[in-house]
N, C-alpha and C. Protein backbone atom coordinates (compact mmCIF):
# COMPACT_ATOMS: atom_id res chain seq x y z
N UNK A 1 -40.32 -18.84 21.44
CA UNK A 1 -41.42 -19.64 21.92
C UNK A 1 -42.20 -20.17 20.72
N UNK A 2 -42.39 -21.43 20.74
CA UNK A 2 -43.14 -21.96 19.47
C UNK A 2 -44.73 -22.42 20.06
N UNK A 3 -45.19 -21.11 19.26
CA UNK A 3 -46.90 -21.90 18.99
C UNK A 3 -46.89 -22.79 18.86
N UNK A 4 -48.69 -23.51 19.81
CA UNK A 4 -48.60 -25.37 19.36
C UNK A 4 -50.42 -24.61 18.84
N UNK A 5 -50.90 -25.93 18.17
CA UNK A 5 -52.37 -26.04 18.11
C UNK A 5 -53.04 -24.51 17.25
N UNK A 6 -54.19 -24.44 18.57
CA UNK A 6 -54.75 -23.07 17.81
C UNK A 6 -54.66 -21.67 17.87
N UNK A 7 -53.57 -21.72 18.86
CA UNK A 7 -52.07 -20.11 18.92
C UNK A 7 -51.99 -20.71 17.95
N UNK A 8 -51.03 -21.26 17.05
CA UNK A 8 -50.32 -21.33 16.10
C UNK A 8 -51.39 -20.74 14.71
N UNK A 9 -52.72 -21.44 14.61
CA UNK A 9 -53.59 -21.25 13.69
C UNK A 9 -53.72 -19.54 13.84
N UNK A 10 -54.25 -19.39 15.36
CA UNK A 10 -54.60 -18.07 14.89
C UNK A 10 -53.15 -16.86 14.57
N UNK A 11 -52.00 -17.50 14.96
CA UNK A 11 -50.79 -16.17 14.47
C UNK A 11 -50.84 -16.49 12.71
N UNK A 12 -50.98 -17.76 12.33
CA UNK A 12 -50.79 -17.99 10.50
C UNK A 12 -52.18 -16.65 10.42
N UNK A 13 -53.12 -16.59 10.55
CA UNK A 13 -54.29 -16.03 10.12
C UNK A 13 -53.81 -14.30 10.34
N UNK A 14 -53.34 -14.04 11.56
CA UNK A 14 -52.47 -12.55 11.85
C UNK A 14 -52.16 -12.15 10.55
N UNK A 15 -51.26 -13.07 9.95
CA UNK A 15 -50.19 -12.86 9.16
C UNK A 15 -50.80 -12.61 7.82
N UNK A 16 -52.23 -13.62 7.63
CA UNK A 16 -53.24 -13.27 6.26
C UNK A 16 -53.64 -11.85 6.41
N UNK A 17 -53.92 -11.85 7.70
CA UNK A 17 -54.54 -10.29 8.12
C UNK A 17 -54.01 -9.19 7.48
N UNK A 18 -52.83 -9.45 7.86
CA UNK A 18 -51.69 -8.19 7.90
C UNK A 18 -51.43 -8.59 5.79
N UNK A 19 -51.34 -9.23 4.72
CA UNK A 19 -50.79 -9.63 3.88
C UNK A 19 -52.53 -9.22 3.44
N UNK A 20 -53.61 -9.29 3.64
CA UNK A 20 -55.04 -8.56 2.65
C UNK A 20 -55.06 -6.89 3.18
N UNK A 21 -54.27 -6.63 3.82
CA UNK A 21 -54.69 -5.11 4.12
C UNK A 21 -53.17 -4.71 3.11
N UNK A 22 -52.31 -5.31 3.33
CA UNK A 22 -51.43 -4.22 2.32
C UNK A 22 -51.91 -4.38 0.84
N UNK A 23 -52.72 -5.56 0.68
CA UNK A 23 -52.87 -5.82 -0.97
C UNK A 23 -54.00 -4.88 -1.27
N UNK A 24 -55.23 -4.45 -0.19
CA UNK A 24 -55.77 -3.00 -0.20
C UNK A 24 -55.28 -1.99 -0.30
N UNK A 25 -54.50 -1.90 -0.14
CA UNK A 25 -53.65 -0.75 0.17
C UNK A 25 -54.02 0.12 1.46
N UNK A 26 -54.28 -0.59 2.24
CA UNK A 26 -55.09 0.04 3.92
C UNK A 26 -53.95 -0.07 4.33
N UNK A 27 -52.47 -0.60 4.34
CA UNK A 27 -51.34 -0.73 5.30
C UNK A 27 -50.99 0.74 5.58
N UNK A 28 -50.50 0.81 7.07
CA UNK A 28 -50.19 2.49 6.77
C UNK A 28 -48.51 2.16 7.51
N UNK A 29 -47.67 3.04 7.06
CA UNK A 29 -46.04 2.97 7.04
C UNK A 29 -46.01 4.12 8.50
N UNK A 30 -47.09 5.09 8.24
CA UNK A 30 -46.86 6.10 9.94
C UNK A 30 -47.99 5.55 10.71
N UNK A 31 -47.48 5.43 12.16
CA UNK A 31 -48.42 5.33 12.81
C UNK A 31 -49.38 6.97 13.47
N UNK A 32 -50.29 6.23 13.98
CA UNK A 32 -51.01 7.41 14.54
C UNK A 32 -50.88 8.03 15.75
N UNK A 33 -51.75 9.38 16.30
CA UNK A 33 -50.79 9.78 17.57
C UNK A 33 -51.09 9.17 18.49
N UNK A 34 -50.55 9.10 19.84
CA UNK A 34 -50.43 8.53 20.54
C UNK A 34 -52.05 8.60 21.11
N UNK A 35 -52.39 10.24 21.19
CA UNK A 35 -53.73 10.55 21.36
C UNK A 35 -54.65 9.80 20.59
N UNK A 36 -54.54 9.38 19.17
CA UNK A 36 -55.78 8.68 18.82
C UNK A 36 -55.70 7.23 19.12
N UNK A 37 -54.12 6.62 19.33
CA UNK A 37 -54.34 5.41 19.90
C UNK A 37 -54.71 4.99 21.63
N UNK A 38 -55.14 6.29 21.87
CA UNK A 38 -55.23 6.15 23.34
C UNK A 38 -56.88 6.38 23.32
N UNK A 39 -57.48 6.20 22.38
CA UNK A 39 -59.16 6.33 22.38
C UNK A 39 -59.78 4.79 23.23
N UNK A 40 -60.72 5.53 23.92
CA UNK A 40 -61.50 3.99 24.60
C UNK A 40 -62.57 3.57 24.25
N UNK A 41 -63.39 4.63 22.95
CA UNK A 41 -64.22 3.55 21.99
C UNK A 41 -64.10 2.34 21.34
N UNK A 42 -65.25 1.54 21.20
CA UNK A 42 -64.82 0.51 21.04
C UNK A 42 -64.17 0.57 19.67
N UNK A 43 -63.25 -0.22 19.10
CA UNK A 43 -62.78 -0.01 17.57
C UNK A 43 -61.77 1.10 17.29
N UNK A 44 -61.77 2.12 18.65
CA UNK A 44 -61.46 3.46 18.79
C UNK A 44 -62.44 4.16 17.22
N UNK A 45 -63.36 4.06 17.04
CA UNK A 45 -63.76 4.74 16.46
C UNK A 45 -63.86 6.11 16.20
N UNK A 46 -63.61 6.67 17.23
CA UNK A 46 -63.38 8.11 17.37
C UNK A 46 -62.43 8.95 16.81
N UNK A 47 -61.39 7.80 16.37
CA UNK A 47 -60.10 8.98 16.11
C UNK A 47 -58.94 8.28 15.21
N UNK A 48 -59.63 6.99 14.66
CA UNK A 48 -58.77 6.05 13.97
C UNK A 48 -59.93 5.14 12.81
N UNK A 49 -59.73 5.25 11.87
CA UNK A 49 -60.22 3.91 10.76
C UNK A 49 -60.54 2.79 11.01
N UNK A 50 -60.92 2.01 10.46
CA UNK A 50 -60.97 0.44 11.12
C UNK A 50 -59.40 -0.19 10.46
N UNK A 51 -59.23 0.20 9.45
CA UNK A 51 -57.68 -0.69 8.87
C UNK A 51 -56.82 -0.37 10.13
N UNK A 52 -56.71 1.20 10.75
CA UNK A 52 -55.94 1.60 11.61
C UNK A 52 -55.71 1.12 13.09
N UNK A 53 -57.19 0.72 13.64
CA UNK A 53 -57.38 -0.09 14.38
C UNK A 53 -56.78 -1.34 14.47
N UNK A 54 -57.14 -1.72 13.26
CA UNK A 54 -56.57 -3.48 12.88
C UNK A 54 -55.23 -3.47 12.77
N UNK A 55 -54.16 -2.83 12.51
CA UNK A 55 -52.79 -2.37 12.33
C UNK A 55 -52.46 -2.24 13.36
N UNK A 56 -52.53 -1.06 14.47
CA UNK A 56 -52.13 -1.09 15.46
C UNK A 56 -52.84 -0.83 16.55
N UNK A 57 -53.61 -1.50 16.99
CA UNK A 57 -54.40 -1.62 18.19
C UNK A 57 -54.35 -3.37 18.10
N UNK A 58 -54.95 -4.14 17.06
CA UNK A 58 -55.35 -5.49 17.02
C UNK A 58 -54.68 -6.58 16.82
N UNK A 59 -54.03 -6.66 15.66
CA UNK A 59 -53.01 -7.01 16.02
C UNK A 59 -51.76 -7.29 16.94
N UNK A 60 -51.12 -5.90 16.90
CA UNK A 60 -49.62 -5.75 18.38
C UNK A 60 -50.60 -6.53 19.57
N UNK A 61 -51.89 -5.88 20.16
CA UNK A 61 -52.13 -7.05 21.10
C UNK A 61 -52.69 -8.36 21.38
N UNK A 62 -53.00 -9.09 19.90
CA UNK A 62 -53.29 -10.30 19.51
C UNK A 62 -51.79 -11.23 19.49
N UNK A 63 -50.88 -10.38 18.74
CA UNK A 63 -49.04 -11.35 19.09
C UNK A 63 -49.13 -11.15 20.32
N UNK A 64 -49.03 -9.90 20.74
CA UNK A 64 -48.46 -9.97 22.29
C UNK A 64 -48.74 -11.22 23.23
N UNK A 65 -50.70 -10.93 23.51
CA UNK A 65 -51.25 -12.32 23.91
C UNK A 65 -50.56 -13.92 23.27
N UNK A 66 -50.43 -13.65 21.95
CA UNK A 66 -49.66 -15.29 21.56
C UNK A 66 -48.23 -15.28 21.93
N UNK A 67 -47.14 -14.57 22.12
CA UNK A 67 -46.05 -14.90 22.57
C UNK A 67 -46.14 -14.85 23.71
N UNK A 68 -46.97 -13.99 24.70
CA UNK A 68 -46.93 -14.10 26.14
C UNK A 68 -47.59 -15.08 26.74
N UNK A 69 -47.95 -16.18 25.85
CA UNK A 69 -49.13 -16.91 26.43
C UNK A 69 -50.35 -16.74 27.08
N UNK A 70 -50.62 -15.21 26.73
CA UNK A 70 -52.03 -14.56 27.79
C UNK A 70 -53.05 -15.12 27.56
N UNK A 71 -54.04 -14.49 28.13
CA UNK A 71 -55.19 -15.47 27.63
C UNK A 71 -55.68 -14.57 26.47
N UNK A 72 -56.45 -15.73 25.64
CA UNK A 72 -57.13 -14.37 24.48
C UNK A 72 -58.67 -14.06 24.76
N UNK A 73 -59.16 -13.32 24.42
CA UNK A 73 -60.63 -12.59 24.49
C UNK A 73 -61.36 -14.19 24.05
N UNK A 74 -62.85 -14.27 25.52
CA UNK A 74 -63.74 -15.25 25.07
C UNK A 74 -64.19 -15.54 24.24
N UNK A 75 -64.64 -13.81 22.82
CA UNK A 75 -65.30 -13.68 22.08
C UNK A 75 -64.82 -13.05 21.13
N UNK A 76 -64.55 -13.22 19.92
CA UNK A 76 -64.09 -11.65 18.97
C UNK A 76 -65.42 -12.04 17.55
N UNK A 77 -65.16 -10.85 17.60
CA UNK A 77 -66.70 -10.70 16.25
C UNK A 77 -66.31 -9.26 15.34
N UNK A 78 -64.70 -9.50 14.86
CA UNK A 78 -64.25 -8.35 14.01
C UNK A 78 -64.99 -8.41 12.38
N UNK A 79 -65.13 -9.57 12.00
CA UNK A 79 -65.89 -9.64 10.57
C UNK A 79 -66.75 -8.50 10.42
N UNK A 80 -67.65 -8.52 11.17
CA UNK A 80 -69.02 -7.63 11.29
C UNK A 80 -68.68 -5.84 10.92
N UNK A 81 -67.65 -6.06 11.53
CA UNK A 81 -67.02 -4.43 11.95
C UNK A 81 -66.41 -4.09 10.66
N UNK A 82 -65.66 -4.76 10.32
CA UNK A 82 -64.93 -5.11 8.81
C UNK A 82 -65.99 -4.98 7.70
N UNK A 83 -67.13 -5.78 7.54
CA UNK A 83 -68.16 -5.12 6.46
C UNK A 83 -68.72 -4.37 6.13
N UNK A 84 -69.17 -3.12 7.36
CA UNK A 84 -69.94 -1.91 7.45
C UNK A 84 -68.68 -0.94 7.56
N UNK A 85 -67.35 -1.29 7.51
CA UNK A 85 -67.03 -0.34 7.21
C UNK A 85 -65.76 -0.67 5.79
N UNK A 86 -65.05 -0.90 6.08
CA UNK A 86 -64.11 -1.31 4.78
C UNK A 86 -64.85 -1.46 3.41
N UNK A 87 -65.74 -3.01 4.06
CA UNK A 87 -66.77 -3.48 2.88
C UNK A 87 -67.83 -2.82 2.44
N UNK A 88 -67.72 -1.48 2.95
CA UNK A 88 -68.75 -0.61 2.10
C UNK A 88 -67.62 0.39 1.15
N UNK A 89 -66.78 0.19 0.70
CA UNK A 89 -65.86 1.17 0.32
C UNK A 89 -65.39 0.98 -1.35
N UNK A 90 -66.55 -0.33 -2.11
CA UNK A 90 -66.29 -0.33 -2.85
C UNK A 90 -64.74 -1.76 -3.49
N UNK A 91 -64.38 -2.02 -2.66
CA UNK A 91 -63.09 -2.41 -2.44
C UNK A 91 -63.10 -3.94 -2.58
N UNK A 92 -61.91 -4.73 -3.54
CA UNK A 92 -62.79 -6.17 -3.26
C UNK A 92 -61.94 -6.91 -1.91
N UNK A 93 -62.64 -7.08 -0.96
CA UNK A 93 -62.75 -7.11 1.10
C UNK A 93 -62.81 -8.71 0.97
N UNK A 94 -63.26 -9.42 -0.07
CA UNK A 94 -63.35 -10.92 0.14
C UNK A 94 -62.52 -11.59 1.32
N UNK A 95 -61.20 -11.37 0.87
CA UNK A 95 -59.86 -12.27 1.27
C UNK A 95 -60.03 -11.35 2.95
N UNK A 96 -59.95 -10.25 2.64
CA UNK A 96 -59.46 -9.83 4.17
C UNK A 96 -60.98 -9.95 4.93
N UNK A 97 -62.12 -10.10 4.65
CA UNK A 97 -63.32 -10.49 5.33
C UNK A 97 -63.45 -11.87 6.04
N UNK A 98 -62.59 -12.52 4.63
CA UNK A 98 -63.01 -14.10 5.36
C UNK A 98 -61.93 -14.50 6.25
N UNK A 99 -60.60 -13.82 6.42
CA UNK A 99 -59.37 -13.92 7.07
C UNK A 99 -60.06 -13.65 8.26
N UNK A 100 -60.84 -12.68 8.47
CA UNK A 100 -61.34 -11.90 9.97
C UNK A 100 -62.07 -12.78 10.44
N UNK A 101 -63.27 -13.36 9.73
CA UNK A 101 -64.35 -14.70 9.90
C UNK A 101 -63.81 -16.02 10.69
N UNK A 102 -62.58 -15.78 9.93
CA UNK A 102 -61.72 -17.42 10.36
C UNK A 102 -61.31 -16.90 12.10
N UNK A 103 -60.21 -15.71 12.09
CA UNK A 103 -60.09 -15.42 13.73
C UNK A 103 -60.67 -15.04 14.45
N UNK A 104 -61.83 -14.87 13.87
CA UNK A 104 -63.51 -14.71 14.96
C UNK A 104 -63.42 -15.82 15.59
N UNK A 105 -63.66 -16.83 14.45
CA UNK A 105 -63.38 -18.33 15.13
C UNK A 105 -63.04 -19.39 16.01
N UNK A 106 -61.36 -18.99 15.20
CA UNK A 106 -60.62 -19.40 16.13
C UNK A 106 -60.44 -18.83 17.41
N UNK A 107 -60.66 -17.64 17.70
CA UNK A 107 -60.49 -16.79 18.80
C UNK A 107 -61.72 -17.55 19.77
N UNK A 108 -62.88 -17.33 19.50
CA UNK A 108 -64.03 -17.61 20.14
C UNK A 108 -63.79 -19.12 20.27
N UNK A 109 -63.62 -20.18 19.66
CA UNK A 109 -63.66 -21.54 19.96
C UNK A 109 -62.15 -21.99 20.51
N UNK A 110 -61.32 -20.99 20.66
CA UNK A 110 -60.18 -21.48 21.11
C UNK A 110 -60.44 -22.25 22.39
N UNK A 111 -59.65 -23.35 22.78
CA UNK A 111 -60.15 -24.10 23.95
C UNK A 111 -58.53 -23.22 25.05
């Protein structure tokens, strides 16, 4: 299935996503247990990181929605979440901050 428009924009931006967290070195090669991905805080904060979140919670169902054609969320506001926690870590967050900024964006103004 080929993305048109701003599916297409926001899977290129996925892909920045996923390409500033390994250059952090936040990529993780194991996933987590099933139990902490089954948390219903928001962010799952409870039992997972925010990189961990963004890996496998945010992503897998951001493609999913773009190859399934689902609909995507009215609103996303991950930047925010991304600064108070990553971006306090010392770490330079530029690239993967403003990657998040952009699919806030596009997510929220998607028509």
């Amino acid at each position: 299935m080929e993305l048109e428009g701003p599916r297409s924009a926001i899977a290129a931006q996925l892909i920045d996503l996923e390409a500033a967290l390994r250059q952090l070195n936040l990529w993780s090669d194991e996933s987590p247990s099933q139990e902490a991905l089954s948390s219903e805080q928001p962010f799952a904060m409870d039992s997972l990181e925010f990189e961990e979140w963004l890996q496998f919670i945010f992503l897998p169902t951001l493609y999913e929605v773009l190859t399934s054609g689902g609909a995507l969320p009215e609103r996303c506001a991950i930047a925010p979440m991304a600064e108070e926690t990553i971006g306090k870590r010392g770490l330079p967050t530029e690239t993967l901050i403003s990657t998040l900024r952009d699919l806030d964006q596009l997510i929220t103004y998607v028509d």
